[in-house]
Protein backbone atom coordinates (compact mmCIF):
# COMPACT_ATOMS: atom_id res chain seq x y z
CA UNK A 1 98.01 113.05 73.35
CA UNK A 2 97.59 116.77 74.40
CA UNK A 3 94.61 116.56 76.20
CA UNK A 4 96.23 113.89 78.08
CA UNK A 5 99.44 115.59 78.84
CA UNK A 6 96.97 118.72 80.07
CA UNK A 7 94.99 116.35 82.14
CA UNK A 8 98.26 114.88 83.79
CA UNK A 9 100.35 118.10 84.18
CA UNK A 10 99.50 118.68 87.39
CA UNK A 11 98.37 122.40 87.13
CA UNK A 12 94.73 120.82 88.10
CA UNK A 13 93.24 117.71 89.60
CA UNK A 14 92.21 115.19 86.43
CA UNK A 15 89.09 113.68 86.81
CA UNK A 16 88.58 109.92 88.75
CA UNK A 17 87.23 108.76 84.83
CA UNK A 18 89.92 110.25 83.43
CA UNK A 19 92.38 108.40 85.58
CA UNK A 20 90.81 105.23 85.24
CA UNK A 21 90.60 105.47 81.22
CA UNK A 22 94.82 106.35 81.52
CA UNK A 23 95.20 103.31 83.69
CA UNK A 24 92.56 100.95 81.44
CA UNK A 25 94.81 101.97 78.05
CA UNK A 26 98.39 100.63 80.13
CA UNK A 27 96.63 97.43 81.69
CA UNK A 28 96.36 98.62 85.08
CA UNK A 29 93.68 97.39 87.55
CA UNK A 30 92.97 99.23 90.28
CA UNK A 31 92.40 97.30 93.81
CA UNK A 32 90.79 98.01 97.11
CA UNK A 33 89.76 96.30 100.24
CA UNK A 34 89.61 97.31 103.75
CA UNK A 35 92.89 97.71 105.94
């Protein structure tokens, strides 16, 4: 739970993996396609 609050804090950029495992762990899917 730390290391996630220090990843998310905002006093640095968290890593695309690290976003993606936040977003796996609540369910989200994550989209694109071409505008």
């Amino acid at each position: 739970r730390e290391s996630l609050y220090k990843s998310l804090s905002g006093e640095r950029v968290p890593d695309f993996s690290t976003v993606l495992k936040v977003m796996k762990s609540l369910g989200l899917k994550l989209h694109s396609g071409v505008a």
